[in-house]
Protein backbone atom coordinates (compact mmCIF):
# COMPACT_ATOMS: atom_id res chain seq x y z
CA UNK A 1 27.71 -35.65 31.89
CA UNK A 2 25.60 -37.98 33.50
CA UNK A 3 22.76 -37.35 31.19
CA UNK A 4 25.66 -38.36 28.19
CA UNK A 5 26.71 -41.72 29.52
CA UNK A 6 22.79 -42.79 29.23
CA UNK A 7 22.62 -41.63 26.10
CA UNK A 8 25.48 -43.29 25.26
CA UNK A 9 24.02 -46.12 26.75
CA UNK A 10 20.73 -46.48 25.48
CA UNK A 11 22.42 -45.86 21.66
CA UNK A 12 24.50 -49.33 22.23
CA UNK A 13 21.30 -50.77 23.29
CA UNK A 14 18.96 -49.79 20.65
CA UNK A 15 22.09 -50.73 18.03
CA UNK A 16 21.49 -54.00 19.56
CA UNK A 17 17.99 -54.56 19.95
CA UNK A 18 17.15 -55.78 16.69
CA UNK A 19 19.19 -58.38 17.03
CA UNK A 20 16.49 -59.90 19.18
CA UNK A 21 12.97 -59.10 17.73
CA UNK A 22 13.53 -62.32 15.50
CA UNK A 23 14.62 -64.72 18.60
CA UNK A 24 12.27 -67.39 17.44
CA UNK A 25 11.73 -71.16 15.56
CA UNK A 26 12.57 -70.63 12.00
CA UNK A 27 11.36 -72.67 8.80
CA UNK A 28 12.59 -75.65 7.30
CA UNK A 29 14.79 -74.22 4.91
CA UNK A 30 15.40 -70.80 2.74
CA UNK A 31 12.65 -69.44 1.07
CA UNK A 32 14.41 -65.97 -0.41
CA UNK A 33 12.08 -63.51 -2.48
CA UNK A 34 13.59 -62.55 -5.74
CA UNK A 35 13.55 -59.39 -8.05
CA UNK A 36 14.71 -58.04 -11.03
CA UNK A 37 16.97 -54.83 -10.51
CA UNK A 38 17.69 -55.95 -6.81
CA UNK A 39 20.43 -52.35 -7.48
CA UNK A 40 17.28 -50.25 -6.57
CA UNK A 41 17.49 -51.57 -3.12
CA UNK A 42 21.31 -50.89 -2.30
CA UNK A 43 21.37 -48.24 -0.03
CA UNK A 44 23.44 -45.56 -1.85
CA UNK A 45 24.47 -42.81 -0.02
CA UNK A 46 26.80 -42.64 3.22
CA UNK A 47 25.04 -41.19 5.66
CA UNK A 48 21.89 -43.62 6.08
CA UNK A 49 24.29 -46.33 5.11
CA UNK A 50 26.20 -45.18 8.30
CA UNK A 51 23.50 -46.08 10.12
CA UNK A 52 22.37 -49.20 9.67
CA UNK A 53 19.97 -48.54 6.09
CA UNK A 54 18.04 -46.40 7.97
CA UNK A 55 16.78 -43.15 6.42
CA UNK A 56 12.80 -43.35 6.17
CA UNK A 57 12.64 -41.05 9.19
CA UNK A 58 15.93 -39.05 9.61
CA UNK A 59 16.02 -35.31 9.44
CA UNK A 60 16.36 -33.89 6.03
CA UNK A 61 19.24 -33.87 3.76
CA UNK A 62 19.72 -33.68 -0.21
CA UNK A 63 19.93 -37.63 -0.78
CA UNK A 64 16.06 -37.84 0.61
CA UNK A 65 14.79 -38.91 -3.12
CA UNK A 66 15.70 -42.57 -2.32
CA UNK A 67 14.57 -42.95 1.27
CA UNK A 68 11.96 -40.62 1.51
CA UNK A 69 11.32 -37.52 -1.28
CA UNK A 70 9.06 -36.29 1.34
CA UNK A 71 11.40 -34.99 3.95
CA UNK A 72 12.78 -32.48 1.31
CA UNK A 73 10.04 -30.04 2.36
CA UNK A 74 11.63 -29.50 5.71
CA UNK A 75 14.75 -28.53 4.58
CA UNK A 76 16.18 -25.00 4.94
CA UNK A 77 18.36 -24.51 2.16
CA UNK A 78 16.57 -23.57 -1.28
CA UNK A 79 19.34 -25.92 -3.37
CA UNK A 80 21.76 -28.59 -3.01
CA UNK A 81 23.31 -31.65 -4.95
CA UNK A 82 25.28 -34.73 -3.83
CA UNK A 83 27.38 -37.48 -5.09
CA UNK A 84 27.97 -40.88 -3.85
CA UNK A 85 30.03 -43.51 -4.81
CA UNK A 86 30.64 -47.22 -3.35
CA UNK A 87 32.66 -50.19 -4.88
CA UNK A 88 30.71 -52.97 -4.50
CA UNK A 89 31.00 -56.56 -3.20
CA UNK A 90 34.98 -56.32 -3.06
CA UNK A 91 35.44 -59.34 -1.29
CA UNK A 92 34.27 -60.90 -4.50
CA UNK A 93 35.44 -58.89 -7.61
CA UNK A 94 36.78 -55.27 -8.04
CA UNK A 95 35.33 -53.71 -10.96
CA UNK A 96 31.35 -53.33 -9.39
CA UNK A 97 30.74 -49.88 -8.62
CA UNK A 98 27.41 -47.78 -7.60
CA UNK A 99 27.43 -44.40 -7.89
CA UNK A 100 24.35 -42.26 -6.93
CA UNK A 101 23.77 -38.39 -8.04
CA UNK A 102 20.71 -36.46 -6.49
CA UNK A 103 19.75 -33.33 -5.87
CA UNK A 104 17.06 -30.44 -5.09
CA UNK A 105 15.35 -27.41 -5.87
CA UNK A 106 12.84 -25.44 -3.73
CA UNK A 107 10.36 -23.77 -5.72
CA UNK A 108 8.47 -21.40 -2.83
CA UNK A 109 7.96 -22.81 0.82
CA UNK A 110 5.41 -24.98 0.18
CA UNK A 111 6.84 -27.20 -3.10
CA UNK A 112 10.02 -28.89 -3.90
CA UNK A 113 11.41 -30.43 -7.18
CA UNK A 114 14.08 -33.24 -6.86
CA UNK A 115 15.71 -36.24 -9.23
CA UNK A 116 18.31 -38.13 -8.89
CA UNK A 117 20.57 -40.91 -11.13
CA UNK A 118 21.28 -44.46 -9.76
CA UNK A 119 24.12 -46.02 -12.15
CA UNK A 120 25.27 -49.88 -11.47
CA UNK A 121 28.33 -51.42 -13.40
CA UNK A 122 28.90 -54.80 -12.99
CA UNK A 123 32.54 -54.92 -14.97
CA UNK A 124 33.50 -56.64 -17.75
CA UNK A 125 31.60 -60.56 -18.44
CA UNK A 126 32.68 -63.42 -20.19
CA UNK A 127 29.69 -65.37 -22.16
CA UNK A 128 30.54 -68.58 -23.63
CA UNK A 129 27.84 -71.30 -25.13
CA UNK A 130 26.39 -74.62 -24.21
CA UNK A 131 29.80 -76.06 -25.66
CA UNK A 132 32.15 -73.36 -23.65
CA UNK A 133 32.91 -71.98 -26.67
CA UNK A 134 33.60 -67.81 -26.46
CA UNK A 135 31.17 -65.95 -27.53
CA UNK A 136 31.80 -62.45 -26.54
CA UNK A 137 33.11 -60.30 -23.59
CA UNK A 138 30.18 -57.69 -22.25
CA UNK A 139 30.22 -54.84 -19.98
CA UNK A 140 26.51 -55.03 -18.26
CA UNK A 141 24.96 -51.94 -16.56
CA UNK A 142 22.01 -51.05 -14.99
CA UNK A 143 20.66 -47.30 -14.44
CA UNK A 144 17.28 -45.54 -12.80
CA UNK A 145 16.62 -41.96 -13.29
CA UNK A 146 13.86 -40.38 -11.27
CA UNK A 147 12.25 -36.96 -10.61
CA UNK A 148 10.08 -36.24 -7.58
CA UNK A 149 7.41 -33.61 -6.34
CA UNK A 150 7.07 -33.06 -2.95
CA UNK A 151 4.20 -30.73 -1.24
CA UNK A 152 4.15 -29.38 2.39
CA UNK A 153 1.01 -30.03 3.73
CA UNK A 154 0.68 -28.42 7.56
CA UNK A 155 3.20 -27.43 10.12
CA UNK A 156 3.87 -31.24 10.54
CA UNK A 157 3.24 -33.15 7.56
CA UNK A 158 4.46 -33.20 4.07
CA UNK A 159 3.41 -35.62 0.95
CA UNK A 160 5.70 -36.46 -1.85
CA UNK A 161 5.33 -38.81 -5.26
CA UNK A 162 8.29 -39.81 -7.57
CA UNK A 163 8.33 -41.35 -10.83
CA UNK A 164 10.92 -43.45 -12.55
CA UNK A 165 12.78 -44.81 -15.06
CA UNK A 166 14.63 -47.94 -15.26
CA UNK A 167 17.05 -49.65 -17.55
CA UNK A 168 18.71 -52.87 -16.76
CA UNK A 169 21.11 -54.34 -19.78
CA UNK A 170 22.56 -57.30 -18.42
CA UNK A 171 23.59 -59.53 -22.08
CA UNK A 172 24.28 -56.82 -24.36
CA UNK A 173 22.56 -58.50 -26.76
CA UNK A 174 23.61 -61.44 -26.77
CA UNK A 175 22.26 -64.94 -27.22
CA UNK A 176 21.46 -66.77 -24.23
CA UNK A 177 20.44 -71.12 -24.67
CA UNK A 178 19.65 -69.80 -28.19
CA UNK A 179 17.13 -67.36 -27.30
CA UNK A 180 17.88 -63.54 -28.07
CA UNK A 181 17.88 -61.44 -24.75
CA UNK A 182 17.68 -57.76 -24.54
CA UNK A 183 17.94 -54.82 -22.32
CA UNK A 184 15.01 -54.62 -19.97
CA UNK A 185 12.80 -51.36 -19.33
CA UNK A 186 10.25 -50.48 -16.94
CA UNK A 187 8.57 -46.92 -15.00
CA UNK A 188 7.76 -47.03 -11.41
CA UNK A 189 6.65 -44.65 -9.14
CA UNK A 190 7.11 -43.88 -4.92
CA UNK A 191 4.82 -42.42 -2.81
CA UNK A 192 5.66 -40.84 0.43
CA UNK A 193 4.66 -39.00 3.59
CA UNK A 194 6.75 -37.52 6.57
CA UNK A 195 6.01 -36.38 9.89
CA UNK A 196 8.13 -33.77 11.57
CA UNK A 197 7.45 -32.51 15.18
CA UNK A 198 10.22 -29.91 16.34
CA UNK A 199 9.64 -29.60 20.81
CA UNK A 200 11.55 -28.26 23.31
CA UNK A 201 11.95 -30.33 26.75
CA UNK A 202 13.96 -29.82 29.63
CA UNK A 203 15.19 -26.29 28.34
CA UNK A 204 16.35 -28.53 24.88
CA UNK A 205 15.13 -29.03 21.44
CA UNK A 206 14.06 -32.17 20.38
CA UNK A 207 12.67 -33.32 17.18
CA UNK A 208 10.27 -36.58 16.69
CA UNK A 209 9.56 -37.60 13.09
CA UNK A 210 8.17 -40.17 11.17
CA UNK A 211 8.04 -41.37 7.23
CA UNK A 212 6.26 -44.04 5.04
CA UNK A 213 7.43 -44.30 1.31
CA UNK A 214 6.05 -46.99 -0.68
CA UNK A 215 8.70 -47.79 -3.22
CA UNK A 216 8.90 -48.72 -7.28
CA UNK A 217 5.05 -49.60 -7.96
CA UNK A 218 5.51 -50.42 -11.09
CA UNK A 219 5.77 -52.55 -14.42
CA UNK A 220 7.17 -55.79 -14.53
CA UNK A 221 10.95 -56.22 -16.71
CA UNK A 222 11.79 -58.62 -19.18
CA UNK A 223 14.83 -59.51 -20.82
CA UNK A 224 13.20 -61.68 -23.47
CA UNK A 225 10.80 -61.26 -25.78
CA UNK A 226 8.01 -60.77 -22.88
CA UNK A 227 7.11 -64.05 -22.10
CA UNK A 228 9.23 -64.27 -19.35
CA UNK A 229 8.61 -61.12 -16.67
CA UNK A 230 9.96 -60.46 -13.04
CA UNK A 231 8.48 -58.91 -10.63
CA UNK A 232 10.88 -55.14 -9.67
CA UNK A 233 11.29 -54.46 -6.31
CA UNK A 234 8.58 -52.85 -4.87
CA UNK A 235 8.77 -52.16 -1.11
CA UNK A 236 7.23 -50.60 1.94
CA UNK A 237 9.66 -48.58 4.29
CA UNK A 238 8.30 -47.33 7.58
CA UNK A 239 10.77 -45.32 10.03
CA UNK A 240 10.76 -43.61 13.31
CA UNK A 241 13.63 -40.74 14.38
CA UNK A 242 14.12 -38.95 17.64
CA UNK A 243 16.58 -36.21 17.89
CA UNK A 244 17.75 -34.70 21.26
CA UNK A 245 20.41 -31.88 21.99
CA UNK A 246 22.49 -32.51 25.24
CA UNK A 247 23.92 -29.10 24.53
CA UNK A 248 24.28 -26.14 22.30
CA UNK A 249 26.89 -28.56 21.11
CA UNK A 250 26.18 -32.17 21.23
CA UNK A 251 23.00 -33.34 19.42
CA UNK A 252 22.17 -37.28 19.50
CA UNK A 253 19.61 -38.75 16.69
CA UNK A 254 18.18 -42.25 17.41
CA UNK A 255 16.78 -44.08 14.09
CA UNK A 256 14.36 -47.66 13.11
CA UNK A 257 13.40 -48.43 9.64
CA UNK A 258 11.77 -51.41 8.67
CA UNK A 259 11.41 -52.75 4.96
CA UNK A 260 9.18 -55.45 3.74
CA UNK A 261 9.06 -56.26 -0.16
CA UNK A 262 5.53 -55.96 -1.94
CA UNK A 263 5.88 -59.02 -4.24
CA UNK A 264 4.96 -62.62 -3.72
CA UNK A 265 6.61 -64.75 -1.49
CA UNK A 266 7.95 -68.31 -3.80
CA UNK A 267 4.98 -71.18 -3.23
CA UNK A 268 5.80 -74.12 -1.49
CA UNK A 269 5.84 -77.79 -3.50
CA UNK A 270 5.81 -81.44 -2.36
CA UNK A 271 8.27 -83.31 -4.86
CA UNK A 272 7.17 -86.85 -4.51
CA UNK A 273 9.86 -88.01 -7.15
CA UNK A 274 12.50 -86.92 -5.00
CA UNK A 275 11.14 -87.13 -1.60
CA UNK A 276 7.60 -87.23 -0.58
CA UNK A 277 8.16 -84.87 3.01
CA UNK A 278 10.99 -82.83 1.30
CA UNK A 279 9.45 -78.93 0.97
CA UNK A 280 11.09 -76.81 -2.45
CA UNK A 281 10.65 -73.88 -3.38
CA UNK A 282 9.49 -72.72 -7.23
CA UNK A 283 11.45 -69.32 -7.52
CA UNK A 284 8.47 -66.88 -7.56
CA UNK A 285 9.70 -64.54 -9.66
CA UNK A 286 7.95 -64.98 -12.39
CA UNK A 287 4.65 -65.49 -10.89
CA UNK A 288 1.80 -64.71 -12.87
CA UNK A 289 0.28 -62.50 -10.41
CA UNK A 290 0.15 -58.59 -11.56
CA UNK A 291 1.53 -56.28 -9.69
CA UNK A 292 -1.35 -54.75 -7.84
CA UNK A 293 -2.64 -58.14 -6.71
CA UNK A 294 1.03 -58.88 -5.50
CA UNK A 295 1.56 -55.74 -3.47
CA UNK A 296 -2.16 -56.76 -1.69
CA UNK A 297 -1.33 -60.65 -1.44
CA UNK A 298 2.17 -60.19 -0.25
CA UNK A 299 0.92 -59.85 2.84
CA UNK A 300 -0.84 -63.02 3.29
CA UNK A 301 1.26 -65.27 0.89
CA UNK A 302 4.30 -66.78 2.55
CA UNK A 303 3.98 -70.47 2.48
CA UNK A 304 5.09 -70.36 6.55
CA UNK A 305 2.07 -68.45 7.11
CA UNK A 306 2.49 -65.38 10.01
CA UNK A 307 5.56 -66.58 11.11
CA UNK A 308 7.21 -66.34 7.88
CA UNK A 309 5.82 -63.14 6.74
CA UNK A 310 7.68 -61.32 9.99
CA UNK A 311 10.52 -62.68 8.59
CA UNK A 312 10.17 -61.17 5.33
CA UNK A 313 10.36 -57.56 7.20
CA UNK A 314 14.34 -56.52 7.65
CA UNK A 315 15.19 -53.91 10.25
CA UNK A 316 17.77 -51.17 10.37
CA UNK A 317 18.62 -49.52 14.09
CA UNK A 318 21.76 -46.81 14.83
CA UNK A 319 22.79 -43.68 16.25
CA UNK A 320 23.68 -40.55 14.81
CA UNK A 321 26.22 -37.95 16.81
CA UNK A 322 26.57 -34.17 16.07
CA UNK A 323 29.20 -31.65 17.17
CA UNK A 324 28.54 -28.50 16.73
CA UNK A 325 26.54 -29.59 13.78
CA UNK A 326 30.23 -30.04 11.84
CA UNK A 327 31.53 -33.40 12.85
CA UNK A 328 29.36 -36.62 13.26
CA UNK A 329 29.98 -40.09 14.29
CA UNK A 330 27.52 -42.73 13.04
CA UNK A 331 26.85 -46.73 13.81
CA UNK A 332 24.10 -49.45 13.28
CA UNK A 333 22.69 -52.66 12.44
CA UNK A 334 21.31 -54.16 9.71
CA UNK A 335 19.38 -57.54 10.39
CA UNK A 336 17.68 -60.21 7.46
CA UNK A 337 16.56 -63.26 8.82
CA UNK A 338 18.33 -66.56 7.68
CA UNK A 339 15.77 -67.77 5.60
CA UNK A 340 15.37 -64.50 3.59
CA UNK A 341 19.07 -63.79 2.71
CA UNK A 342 20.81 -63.66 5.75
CA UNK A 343 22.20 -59.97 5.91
CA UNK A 344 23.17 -59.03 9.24
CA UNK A 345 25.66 -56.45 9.63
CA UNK A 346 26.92 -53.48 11.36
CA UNK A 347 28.43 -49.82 10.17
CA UNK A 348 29.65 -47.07 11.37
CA UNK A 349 30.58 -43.80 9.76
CA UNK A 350 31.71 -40.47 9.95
CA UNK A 351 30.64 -36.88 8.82
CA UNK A 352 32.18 -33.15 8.28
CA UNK A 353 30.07 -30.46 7.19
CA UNK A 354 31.29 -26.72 6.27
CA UNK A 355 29.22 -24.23 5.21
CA UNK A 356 28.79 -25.51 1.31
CA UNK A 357 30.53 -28.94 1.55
CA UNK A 358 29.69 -32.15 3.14
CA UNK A 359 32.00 -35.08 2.83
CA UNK A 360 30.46 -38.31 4.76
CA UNK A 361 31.82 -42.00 4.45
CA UNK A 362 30.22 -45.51 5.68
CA UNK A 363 32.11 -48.80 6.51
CA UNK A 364 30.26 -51.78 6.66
CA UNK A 365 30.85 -55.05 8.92
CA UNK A 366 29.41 -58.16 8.16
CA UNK A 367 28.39 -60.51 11.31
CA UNK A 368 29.84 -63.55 9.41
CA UNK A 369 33.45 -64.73 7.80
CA UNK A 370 34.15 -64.42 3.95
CA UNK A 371 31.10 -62.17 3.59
CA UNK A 372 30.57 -60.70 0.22
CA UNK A 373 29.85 -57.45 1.64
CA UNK A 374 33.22 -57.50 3.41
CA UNK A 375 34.89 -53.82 3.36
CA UNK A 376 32.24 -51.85 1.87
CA UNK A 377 32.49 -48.11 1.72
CA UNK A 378 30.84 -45.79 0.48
CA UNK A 379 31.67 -41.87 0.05
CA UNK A 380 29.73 -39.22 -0.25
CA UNK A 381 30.19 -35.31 -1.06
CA UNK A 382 27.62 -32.80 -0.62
CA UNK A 383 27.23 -29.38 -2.07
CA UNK A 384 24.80 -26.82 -0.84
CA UNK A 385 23.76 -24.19 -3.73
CA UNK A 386 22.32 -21.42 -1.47
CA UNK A 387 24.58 -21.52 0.97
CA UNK A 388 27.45 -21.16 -1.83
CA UNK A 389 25.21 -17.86 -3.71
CA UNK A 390 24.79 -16.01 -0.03
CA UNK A 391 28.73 -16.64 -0.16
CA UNK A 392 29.25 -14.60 -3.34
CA UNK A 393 26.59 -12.34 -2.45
C-alpha cells in the first residue's frame, strides 16, 4: 500500500507540473497563430482527451490514427473500430458537434492498415449583407478522411505515414463583401514513429514508450478564388509514457505530450499613425511563405524571439488507472500560454472495457469562469473485431 500512496502522489504532482514550466515574463500582448481547419486539432476521442490531450506516447488502442498511426503495430488484436462523439463549445451554442470514426486492420505481424473520418458541424448560420439584409440560412461543415500504413520495424520501433483528405465548406456558396466563396480542399499527410520498451522491475512489468508524429504537411486552403490561402495546421507532437503494475490488478500509466504548430508565427509592426511604441500584430495567416519554408522557419520566427517560441509549445500531463484491465480512472492538464490562446484546463475520465466493447467518456474543466469549453464531453465506444470472431468461433 505504501508503494500506492506514492504513486498516487507523484500522479497529482506530475498533473500539476506543467502548470509551472511557463512561470516566466510574458510579451506585451497576444500574438495567437492562426489556421484554417483549426477542427483537425480537437482532440477527438475520450480516452486521450481524459488525459489531458495526451496520446503521442500512450499504449496502443484503435483511435491511434490521430495521435500517432504508429502505435497500431503494437497492438494485439488483428481488428477493431471506434466511434466518438463530443458536442462542442456548449457554453456557447448547442448545435456544434464532432464526431470521429476510426478503425484498423492487421495485415500479418509486421503491417497494419488504418483510416479514420473526422466530421465537424457547426449548426445552422444566418448570412445577411453589408445592409443586414437576409441573404440565406447555411448549415457549414467541415470533414477529413484519412488512411494510414504503419510498418513494424524491430522489437522496439515501428514507423507509420498517413495521408489525407480535407474538406472545409464554411459559406455554402454564398457571397461574401461581393466576392463568391467556396468550399475549400486540400491533402496532407503525417508521419510517425513509436518506441515501445516492455521490462520487468521489482518482480513487475513496466512499459516505457515514446512517439513523434509530424502532423497535416500539406497544401494550403482557400475559400476564394486562390488568391487568398491559409496556412492548415501542421504540427509536431512529441510524447513520453511510463506504465507500471502495482499488482496483477492495479496498473498506473503516467503520460507528457507536447505540441508546437509548424506555421509562421504573425510579424510584428510599428503603427506610427496610431502610436509610434504601440506593437500589432498582421494576422499571419496568409503569409506568403510556402509550406516547407514555414515548417523550417517556424522555429526561428516569433517576433519575441526564444522566449516566445517556448510559448508557442502547449503541454498535456495526466494519469491513467487500470483495474483489472476493465475499469479505468483518468485526469490531466492541458496548459496554452496567455499569449497563444490561453487554454488551460483539466479532465478527468472514466473507462470500462469487456471483452469486445469499450465505452470511455472525458469531462473537461476549464481553469477560468464563462469558458467556452465549459462542460465538454466526449463519448466514446469501442468494438474489437477479433475478439468478437474468437467469440463465435
Amino acid at each position: 500500500m505504501t508503494r500506492f500512496f506514492r504513486l498516487m502522489a507523484v500522479a497529482f504532482l506530475f498533473i500539476f507540473a506543467a502548470q509551472s514550466l511557463y512561470a516566466q515574463s510574458t510579451l506585451s500582448g497576444a500574438n495567437v497563430i492562426t489556421t484554417g481547419v483549426p477542427f483537425l486539432t480537437i482532440a477527438p476521442d475520450s480516452r486521450a482527451a481524459g488525459i489531458g490531450d495526451a496520446g503521442v506516447a500512450t499504449s496502443p488502442d484503435v483511435n491511434a490514427q490521430h495521435w500517432n498511426p504508429a502505435k497500431y503495430a503494437f497492438l494485439e488484436s488483428d481488428m477493431g473500430v471506434a466511434l466518438s462523439y463530443s458536442p462542442w463549445l456548449r457554453a456557447l451554442v448547442n448545435d456544434i458537434n464532432l464526431a470521429y470514426l476510426a478503425g484498423y486492420k492487421k495485415l500479418d505481424e509486421y503491417q497494419t492498415l488504418s483510416a479514420s473520418l473526422r466530421y465537424f458541424s457547426l449548426g445552422d448560420i444566418l448570412f445577411y449583407n453589408e445592409l443586414a439584409e437576409f441573404t440565406g440560412q447555411q448549415k457549414p461543415n467541415e470533414f477529413a478522411i484519412d488512411f494510414g500504413y504503419t510498418r513494424l520495424l524491430s522489437d522496439y520501433w515501428s514507423g507509420a505515414v498517413a495521408i489525407r483528405y480535407i474538406r472545409s465548406d464554411l459559406t455554402g456558396g454564398q457571397m461574401i463583401n461581393n466576392t463568391p466563396s467556396y468550399a475549400g480542399n486540400s491533402y496532407a499527410a503525417d508521419v510517425a514513429f513509436y518506441y515501445r520498451n516492455q521490462f520487468q522491475m521489482r518482480r513487475a512489468e513496466n512499459v516505457f514508450s515514446a512517439g513523434i508524429n509530424i502532423q497535416n504537411i500539406g497544401a494550403k486552403i482557400s475559400y476564394t478564388d486562390g488568391e487568398v490561402k491559409d496556412f492548415i495546421p501542421t504540427n509536431m507532437k512529441l510524447g513520453i509514457a511510463y506504465t507500471t503494475e502495482l499488482d496483477d490488478y492495479n496498473t498506473f500509466t503516467f503520460a507528457f505530450d507536447a505540441n508546437k504548430l509548424l506555421v509562421p508565427t504573425p510579424p510584428e509592426i510599428t503603427d506610427p499613425y496610431y502610436n509610434a511604441d504601440s506593437t500589432l500584430f498582421t494576422g499571419g495567416i496568409n503569409s506568403d511563405k510556402s509550406v516547407v519554408e514555414g515548417i523550417f522557419t517556424s522555429f526561428g520566427d516569433a517576433p519575441g524571439g526564444f522566449k516566445e517560441e517556448l510559448q508557442e509549445i502547449t503541454l498535456s500531463a495526466g494519469v491513467e488507472y487500470w483495474y483489472n484491465q476493465q475499469f479505468a480512472l483518468r485526469a490531466g492538464y492541458f496548459h496554452e500560454h496567455e499569449n497563444k490562446g490561453n487554454r488551460k484546463f483539466m479532465t478527468a475520465g472514466a473507462g470500462f472495457k469487456l471483452n469486445v466493447f469499450s465505452l470511455d467518456f472525458a469531462y473537461l474543466f476549464p481553469l477560468a469562469h464563462n469558458h467556452p469549453l465549459a462542460n465538454t464531453l466526449r463519448f466514446t465506444l469501442s468494438f474489437d473485431v477479433d475478439a468478437f470472431s474468437g467469440q463465435n468461433k
